[in-house]
N, C-alpha and C. Protein backbone atom coordinates (compact mmCIF):
# COMPACT_ATOMS: atom_id res chain seq x y z
N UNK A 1 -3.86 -7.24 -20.62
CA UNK A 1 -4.39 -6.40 -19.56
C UNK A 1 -5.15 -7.25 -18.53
N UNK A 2 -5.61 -8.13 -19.16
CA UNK A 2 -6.51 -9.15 -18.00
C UNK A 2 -5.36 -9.85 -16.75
N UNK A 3 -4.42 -10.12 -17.27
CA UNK A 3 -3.15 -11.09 -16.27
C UNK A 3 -2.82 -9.73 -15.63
N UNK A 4 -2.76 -8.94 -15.86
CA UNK A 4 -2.40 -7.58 -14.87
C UNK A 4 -3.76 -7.49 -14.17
N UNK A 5 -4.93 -6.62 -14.17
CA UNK A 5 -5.87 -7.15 -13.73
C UNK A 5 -6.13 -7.96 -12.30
N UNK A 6 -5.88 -9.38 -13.04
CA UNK A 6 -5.98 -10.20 -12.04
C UNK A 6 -4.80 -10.71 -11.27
N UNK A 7 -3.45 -10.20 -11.38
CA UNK A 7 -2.28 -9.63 -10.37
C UNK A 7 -2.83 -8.69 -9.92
N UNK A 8 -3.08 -7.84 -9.99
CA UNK A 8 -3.44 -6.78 -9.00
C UNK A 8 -4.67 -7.14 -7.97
N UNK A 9 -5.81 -7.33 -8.55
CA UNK A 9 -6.63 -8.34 -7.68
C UNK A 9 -5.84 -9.27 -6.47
N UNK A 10 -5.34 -9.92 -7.06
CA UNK A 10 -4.80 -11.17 -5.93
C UNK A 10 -3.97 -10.06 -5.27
N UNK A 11 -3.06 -9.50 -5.06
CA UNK A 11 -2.11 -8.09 -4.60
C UNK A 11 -3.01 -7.64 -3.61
N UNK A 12 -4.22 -6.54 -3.74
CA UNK A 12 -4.81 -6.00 -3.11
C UNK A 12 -5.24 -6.87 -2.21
N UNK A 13 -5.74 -8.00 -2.51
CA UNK A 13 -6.13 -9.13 -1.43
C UNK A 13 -5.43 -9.79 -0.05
N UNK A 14 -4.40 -9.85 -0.67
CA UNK A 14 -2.92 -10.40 0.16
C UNK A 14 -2.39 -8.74 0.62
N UNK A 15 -2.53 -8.18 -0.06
CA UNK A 15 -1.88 -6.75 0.52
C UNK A 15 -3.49 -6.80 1.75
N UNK A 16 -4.92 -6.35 1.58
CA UNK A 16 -5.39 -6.61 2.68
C UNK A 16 -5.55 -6.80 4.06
N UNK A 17 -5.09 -8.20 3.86
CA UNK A 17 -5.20 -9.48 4.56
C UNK A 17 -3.87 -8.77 5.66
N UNK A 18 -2.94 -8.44 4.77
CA UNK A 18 -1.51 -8.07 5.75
C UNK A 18 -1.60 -7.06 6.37
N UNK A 19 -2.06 -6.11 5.83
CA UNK A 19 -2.50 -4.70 7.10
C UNK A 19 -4.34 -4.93 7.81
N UNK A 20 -4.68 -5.57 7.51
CA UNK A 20 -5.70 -6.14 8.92
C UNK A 20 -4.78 -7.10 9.74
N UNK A 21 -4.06 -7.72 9.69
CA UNK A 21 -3.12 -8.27 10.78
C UNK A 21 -2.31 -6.95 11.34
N UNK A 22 -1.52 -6.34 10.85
CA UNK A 22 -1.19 -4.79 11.16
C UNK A 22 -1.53 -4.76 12.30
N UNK A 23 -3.13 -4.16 11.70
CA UNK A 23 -3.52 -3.26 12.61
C UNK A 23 -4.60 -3.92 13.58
N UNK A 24 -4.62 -4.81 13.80
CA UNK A 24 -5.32 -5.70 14.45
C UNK A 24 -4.09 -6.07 16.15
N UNK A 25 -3.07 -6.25 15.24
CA UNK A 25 -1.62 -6.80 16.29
C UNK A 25 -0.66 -5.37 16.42
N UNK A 26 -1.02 -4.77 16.16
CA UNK A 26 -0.30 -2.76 16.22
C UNK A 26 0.24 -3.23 17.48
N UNK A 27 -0.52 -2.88 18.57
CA UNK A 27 -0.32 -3.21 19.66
C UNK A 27 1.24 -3.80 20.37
N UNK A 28 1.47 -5.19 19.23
CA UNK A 28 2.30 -5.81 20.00
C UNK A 28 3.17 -6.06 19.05
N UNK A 29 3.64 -4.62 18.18
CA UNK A 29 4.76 -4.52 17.63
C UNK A 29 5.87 -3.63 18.44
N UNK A 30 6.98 -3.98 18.77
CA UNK A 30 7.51 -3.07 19.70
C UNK A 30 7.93 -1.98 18.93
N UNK A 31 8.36 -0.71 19.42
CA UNK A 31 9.08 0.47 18.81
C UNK A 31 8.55 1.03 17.68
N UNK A 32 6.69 0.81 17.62
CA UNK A 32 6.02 2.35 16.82
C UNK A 32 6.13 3.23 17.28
N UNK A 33 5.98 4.07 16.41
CA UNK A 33 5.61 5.29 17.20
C UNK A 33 4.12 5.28 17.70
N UNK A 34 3.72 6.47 18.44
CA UNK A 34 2.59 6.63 19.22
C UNK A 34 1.24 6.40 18.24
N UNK A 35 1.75 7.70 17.45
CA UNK A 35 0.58 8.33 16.61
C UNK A 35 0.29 7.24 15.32
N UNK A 36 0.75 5.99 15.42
CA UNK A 36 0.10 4.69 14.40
C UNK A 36 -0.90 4.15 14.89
N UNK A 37 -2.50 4.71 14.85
CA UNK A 37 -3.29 3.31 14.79
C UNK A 37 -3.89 2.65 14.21
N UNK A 38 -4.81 1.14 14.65
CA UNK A 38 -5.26 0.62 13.82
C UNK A 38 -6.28 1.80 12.03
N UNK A 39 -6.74 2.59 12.55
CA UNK A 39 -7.64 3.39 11.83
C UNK A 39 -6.34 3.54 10.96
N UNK A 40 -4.75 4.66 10.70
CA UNK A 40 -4.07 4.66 10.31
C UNK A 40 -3.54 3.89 9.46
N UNK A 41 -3.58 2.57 10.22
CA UNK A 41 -2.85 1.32 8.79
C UNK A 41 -3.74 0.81 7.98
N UNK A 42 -5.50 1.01 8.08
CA UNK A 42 -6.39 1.00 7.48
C UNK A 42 -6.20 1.90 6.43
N UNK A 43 -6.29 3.20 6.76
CA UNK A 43 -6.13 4.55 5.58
C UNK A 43 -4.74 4.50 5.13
N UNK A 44 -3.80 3.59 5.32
CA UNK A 44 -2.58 3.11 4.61
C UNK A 44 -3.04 2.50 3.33
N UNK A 45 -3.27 1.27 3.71
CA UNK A 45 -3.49 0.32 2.57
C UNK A 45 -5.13 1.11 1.51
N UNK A 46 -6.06 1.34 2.07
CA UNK A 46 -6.54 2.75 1.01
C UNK A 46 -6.20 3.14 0.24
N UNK A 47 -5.38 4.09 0.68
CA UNK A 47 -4.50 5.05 -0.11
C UNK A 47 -3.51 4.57 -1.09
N UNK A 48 -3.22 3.51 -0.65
CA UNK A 48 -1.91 2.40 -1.95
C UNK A 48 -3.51 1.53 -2.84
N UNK A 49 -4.82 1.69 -2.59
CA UNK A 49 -5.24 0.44 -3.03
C UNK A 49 -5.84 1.93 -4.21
N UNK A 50 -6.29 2.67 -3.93
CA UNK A 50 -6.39 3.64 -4.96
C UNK A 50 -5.68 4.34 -5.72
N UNK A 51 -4.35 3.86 -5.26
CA UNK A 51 -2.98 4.47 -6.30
C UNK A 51 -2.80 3.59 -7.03
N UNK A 52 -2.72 2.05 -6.71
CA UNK A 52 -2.68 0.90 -7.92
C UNK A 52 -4.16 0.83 -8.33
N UNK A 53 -5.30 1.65 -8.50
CA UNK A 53 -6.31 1.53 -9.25
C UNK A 53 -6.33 3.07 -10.36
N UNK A 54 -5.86 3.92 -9.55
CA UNK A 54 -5.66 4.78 -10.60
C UNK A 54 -4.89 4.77 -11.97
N UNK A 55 -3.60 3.51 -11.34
CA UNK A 55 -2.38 3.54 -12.40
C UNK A 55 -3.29 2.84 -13.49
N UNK A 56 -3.91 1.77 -12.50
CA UNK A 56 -4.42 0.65 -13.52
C UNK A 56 -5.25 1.46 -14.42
N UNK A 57 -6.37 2.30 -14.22
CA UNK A 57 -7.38 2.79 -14.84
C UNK A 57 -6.67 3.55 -16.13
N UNK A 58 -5.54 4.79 -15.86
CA UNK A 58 -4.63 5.25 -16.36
C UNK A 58 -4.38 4.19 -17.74
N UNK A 59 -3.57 3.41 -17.00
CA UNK A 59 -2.50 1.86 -18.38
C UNK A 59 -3.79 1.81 -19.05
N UNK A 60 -4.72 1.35 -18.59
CA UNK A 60 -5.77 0.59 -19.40
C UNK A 60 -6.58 1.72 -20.57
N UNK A 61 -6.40 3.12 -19.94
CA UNK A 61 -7.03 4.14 -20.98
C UNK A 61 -5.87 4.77 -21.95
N UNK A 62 -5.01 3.72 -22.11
CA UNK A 62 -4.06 4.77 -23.02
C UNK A 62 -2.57 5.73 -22.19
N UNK A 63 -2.47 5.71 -21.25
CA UNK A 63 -2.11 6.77 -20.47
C UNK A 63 -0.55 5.98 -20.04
N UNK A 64 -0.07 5.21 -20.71
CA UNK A 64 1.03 4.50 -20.10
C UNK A 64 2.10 4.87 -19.24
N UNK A 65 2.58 6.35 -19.58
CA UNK A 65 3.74 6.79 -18.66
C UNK A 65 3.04 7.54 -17.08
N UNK A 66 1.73 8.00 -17.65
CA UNK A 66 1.33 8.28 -16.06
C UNK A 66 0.47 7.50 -15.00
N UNK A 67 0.66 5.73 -15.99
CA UNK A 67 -0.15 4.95 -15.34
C UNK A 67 1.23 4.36 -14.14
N UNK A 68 2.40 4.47 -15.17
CA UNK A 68 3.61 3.80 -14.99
C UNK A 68 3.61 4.88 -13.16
N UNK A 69 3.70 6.11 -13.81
CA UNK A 69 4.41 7.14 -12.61
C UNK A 69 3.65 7.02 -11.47
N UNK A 70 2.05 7.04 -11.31
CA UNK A 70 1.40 6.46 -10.31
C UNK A 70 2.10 5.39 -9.56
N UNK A 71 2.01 4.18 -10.40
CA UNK A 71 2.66 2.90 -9.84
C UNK A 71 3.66 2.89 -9.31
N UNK A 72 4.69 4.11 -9.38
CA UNK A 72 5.65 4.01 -9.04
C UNK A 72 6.01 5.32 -7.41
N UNK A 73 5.03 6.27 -7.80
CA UNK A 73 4.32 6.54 -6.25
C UNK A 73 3.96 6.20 -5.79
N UNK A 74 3.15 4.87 -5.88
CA UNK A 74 2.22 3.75 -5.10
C UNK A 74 3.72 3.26 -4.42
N UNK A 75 4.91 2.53 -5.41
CA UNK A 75 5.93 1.78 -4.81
C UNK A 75 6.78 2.98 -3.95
N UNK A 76 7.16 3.89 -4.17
CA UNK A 76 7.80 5.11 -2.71
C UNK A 76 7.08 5.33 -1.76
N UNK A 77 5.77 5.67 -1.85
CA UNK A 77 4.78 5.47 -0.79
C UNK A 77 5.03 4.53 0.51
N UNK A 78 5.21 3.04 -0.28
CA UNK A 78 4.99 2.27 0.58
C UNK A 78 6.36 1.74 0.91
N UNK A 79 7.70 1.88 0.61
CA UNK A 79 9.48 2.00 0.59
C UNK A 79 9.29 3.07 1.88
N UNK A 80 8.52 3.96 2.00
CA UNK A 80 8.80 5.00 2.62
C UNK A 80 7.93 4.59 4.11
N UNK A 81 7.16 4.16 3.86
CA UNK A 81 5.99 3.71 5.25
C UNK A 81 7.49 2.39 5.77
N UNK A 82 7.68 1.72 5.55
CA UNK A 82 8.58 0.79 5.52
C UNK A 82 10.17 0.91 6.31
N UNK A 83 10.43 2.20 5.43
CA UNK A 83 12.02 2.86 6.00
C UNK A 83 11.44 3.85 7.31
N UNK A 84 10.18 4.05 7.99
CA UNK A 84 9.57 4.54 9.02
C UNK A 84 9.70 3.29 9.98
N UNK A 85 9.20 2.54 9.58
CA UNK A 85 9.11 1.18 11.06
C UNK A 85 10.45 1.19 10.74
N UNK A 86 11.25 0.99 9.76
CA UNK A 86 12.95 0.28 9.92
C UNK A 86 13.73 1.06 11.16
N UNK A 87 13.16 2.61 10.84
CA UNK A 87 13.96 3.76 11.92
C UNK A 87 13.42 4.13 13.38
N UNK A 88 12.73 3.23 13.42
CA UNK A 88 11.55 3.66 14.89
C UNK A 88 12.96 2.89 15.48
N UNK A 89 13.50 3.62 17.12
CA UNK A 89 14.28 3.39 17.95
C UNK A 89 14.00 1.65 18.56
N UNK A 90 14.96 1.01 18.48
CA UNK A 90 14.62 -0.26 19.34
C UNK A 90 15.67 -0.99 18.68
């Protein structure tokens, strides 16, 4: 549980680091939509950083298949934020 742990640590960090560039450079990504801003890709990575803490909390109390199913709404979540920029017109 500790090497998971501290993958997820380093994850959230580097995950971070990548949506403060985001939303810092929003701006001068061509073909968002309107309604993305910086505040938005902030409450992005949030929302994924408390879904891989719930799973984690979940795995770690016993809870394996709904630590698993979290984690795996955490991963459509963010497949889905993803297949949004892929389809923005440009």
């Amino acid at each position: 549980m500790r090497t998971l742990a501290t993958c997820l640590l380093i994850y959230a960090a580097a995950s971070l680091l990548h949506h403060i560039h985001n939303a810092e450079y929003l701006a001068e990504y061509p073909n968002l939509p309107a309604w993305l801003t910086p505040a938005k890709v902030y409450l992005v990575w949030t929302a994924e950083a408390v879904l891989g803490l719930v799973g984690y909390l979940l795995l770690r109390s016993g809870y394996r298949r709904a630590g698993l199913e979290v984690a795996a709404a955490a991963a459509l979540f963010l497949s889905a934020l993803m297949a949004l920029k892929a389809k923005t017109p440009g």
